[in-house]
Protein backbone atom coordinates (compact mmCIF):
# COMPACT_ATOMS: atom_id res chain seq x y z
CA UNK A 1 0.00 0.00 0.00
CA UNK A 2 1.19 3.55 -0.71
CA UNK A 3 1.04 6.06 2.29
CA UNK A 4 0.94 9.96 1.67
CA UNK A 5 1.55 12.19 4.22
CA UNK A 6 0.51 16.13 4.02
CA UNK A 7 1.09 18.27 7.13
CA UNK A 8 0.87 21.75 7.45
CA UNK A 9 -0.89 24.70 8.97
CA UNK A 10 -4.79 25.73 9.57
CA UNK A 11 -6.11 27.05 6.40
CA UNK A 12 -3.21 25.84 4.42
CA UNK A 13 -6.11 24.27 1.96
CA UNK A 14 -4.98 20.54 3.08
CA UNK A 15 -8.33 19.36 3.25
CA UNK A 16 -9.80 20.54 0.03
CA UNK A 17 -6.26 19.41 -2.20
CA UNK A 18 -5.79 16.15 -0.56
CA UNK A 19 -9.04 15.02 -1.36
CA UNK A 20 -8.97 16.35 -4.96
CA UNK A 21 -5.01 14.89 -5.47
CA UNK A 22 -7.09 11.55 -3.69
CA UNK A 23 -9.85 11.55 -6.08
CA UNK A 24 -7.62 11.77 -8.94
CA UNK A 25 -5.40 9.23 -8.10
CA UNK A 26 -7.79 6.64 -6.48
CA UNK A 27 -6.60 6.81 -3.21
CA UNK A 28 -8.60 6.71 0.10
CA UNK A 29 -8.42 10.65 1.54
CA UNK A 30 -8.16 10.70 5.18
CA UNK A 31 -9.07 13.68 6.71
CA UNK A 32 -7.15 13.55 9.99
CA UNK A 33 -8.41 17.19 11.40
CA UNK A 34 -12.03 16.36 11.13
CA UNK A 35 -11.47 13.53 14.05
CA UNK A 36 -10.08 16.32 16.28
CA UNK A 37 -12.59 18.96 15.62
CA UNK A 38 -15.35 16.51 16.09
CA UNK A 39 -13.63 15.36 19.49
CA UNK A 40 -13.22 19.65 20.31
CA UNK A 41 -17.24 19.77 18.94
CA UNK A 42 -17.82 16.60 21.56
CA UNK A 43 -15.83 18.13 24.32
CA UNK A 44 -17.68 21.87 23.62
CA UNK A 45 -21.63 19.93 23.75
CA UNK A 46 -20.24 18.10 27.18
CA UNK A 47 -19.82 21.81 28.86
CA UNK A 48 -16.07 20.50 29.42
CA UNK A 49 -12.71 22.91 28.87
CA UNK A 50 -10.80 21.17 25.63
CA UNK A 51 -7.75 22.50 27.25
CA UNK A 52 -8.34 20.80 30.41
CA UNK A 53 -6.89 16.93 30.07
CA UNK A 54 -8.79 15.33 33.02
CA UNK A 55 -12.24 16.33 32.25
CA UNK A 56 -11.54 15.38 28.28
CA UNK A 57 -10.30 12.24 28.78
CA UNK A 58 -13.08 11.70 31.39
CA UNK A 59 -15.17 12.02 28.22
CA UNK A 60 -13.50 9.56 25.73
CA UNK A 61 -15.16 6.45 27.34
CA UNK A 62 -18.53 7.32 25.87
CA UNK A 63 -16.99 9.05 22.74
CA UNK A 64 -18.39 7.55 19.47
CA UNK A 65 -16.80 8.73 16.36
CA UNK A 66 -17.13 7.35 12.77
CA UNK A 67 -16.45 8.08 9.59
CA UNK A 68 -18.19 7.85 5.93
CA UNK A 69 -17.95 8.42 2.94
CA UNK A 70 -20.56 10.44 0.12
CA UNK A 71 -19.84 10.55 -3.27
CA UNK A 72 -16.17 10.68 -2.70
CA UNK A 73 -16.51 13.20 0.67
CA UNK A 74 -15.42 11.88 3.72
CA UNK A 75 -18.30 12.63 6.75
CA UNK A 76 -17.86 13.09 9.96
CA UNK A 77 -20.58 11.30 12.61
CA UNK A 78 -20.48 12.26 16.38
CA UNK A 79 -23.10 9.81 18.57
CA UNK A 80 -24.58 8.62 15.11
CA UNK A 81 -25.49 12.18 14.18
CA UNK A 82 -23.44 13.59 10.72
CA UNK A 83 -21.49 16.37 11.79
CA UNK A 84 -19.44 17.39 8.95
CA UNK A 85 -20.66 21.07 8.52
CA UNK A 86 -20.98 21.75 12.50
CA UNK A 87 -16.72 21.08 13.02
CA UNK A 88 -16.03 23.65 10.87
CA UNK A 89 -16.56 27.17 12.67
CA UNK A 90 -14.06 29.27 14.43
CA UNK A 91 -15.17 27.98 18.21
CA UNK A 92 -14.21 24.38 17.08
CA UNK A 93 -11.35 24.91 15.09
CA UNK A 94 -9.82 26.33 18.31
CA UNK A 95 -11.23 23.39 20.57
CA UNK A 96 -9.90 20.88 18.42
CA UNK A 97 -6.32 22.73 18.57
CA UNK A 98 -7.17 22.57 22.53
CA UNK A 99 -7.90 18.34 22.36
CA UNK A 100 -4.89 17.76 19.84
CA UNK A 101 -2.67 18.13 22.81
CA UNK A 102 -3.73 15.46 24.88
CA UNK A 103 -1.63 12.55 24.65
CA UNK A 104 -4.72 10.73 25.60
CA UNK A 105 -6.90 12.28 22.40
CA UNK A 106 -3.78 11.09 20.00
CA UNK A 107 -3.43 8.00 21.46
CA UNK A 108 -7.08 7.22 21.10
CA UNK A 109 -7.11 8.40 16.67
CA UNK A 110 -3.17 6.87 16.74
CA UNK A 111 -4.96 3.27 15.63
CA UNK A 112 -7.62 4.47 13.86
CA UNK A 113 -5.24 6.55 11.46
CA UNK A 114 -2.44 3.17 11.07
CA UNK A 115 -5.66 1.11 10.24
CA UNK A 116 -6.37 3.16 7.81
CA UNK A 117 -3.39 3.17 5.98
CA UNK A 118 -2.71 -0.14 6.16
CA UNK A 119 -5.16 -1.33 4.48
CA UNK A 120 -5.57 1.18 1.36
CA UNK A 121 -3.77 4.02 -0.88
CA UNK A 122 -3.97 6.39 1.38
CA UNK A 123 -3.69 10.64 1.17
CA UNK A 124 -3.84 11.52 5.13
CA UNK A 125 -3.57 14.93 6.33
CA UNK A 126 -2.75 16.54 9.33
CA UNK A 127 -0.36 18.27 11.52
CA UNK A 128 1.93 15.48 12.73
CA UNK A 129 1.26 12.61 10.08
CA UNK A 130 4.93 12.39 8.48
CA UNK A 131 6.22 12.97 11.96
CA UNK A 132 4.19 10.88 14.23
CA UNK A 133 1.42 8.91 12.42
CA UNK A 134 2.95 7.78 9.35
CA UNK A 135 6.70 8.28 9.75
CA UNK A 136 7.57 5.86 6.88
CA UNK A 137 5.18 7.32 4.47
CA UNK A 138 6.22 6.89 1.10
CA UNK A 139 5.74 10.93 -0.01
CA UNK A 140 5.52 13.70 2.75
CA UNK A 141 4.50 16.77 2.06
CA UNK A 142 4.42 20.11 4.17
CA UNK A 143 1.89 22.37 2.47
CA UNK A 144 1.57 26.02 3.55
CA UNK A 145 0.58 29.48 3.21
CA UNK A 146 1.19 32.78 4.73
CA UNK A 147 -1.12 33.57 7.41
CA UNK A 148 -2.51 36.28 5.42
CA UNK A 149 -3.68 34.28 2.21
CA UNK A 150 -5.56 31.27 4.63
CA UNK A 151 -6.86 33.63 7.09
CA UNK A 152 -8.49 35.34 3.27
CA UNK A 153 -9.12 31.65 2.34
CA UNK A 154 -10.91 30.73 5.57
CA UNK A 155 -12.68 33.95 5.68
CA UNK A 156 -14.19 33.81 2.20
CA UNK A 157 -15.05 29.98 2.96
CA UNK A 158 -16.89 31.12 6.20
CA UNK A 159 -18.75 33.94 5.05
CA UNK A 160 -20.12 32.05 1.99
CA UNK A 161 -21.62 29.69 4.72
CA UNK A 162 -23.54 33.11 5.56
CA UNK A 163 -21.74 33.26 9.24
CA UNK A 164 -21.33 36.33 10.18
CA UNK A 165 -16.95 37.49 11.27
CA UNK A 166 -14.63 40.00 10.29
CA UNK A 167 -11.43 38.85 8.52
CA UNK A 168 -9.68 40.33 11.32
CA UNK A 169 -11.52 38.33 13.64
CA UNK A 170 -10.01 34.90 11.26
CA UNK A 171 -6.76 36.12 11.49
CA UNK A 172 -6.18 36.50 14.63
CA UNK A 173 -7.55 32.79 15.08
CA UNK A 174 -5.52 31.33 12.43
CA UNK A 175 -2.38 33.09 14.03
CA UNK A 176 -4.00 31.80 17.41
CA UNK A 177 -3.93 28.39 16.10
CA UNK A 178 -0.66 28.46 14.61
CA UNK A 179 0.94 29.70 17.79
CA UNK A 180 -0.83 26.33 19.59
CA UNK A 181 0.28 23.90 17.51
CA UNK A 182 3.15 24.48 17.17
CA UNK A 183 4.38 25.21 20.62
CA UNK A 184 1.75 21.90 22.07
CA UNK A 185 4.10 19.75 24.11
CA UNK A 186 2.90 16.74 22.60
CA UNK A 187 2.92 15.95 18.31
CA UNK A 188 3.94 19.58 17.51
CA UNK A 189 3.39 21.17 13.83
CA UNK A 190 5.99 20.80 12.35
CA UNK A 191 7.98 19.96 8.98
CA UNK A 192 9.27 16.16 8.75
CA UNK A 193 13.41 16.11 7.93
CA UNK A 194 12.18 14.53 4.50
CA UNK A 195 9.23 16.51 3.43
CA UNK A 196 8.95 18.64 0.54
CA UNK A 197 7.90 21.80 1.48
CA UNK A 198 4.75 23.27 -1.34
CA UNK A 199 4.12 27.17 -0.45
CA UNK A 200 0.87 28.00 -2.24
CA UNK A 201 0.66 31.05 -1.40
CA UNK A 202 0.92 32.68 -4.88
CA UNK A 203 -1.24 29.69 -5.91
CA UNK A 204 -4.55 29.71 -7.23
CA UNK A 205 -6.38 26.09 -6.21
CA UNK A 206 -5.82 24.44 -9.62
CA UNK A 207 -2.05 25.30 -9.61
CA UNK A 208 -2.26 23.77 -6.20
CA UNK A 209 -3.60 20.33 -6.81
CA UNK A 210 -0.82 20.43 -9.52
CA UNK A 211 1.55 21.18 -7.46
CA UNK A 212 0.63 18.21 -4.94
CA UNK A 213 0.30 15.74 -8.33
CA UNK A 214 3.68 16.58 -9.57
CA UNK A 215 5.74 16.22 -6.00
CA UNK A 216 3.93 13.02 -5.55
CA UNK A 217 4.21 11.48 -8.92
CA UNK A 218 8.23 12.31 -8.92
CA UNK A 219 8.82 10.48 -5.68
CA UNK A 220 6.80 7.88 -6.38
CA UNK A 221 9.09 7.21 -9.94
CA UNK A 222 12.00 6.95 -7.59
């Protein structure tokens, strides 16, 4: 089986190019941010502090998370209820950066993510996949943006979705976020020694995908 790592930062368009490069190429897409923001969204419905490790790992016992797949998009159910567009706002985006530091929260996906890969073609995303989750993937890839263009990218996708925030109000989250992750004690964002680093920031999301195909396709002729 052929593993594919992409890390990078919030925003940095991971989700939306991985599953495009995955769609063209046949591969299972693996969304590995969803899991965490639907563990923050589980954490924020319990009343409990996502930065407080007792009372979220109190909640894991009775956790129920699954994934699906429709028409090619990977879905997100919390408790048997679909949750894919409810992970996606500002509040969660910051509880899952509050979760993704618990040793007991990546523990708990660490399986679920191997498993996956395993057993198909995989394109998994995340922040600590070519470090941590998939250290022998075949291709890693550290795809980012300045914090200017995803904070614009994020803020466009959220207003379209009729909520209502200022781009100032995004950037300061995606900076927020950055700042978090990569300072967390445990899995940190950052670059694996042997990733390729693809800065889209000049890119438009065509040029992107592109971009992805072309890294991947010359390490995989190697």
């Amino acid at each position: 089986m052929i593993s594919i790592a992409i890390d990078g930062p919030s925003g940095a368009g991971k989700s939306t190019i991985s599953r495009t490069v995955a769609g063209k190429l046949g591969y299972l897409y693996v969304d590995t941010g969803a899991l965490y923001r639907t563990i923050g969204l589980y954490v924020l419905r319990n009343g409990s502090d996502p930065k407080n490790e007792q009372q979220v790992e109190a909640l894991l016992p009775k956790l129920r998370i699954n994934m699906g797949y429709q028409d090619g998009v990977q879905q997100m159910f919390l408790q048997g209820e679909n949750v894919t567009d409810q992970i996606r706002t500002p509040e969660v985006s910051m509880a899952a950066s509050g979760v993704s530091a618990h040793s007991c929260v990546r523990t708990y996906l660490l399986d679920l993510q191997r498993r996956l890969a395993r057993e198909n073609n995989v394109i998994m995303d995340g922040r600590d996949i070519g470090t941590v989750v998939l250290p022998d993937a075949d291709v890693k890839i550290f795809l980012t943006a300045s914090s200017a263009v995803r904070a614009k990218r994020r803020f466009d996708e959220l207003i379209a979705k009729g909520q209502d925030i200022t781009y100032e109000k995004v950037l300061e989250d995606v900076e927020k976020r950055d700042y978090a992750d990569s300072h967390r004690a445990i899995s940190p964002l950052k670059q694996a020694e042997d990733a390729v680093v693809a800065d889209t920031s000049r890119m438009d999301f065509e040029e992107s995908v592109a971009l992805i195909q072309k890294i991947i396709a010359d390490h995989l002729k190697k």
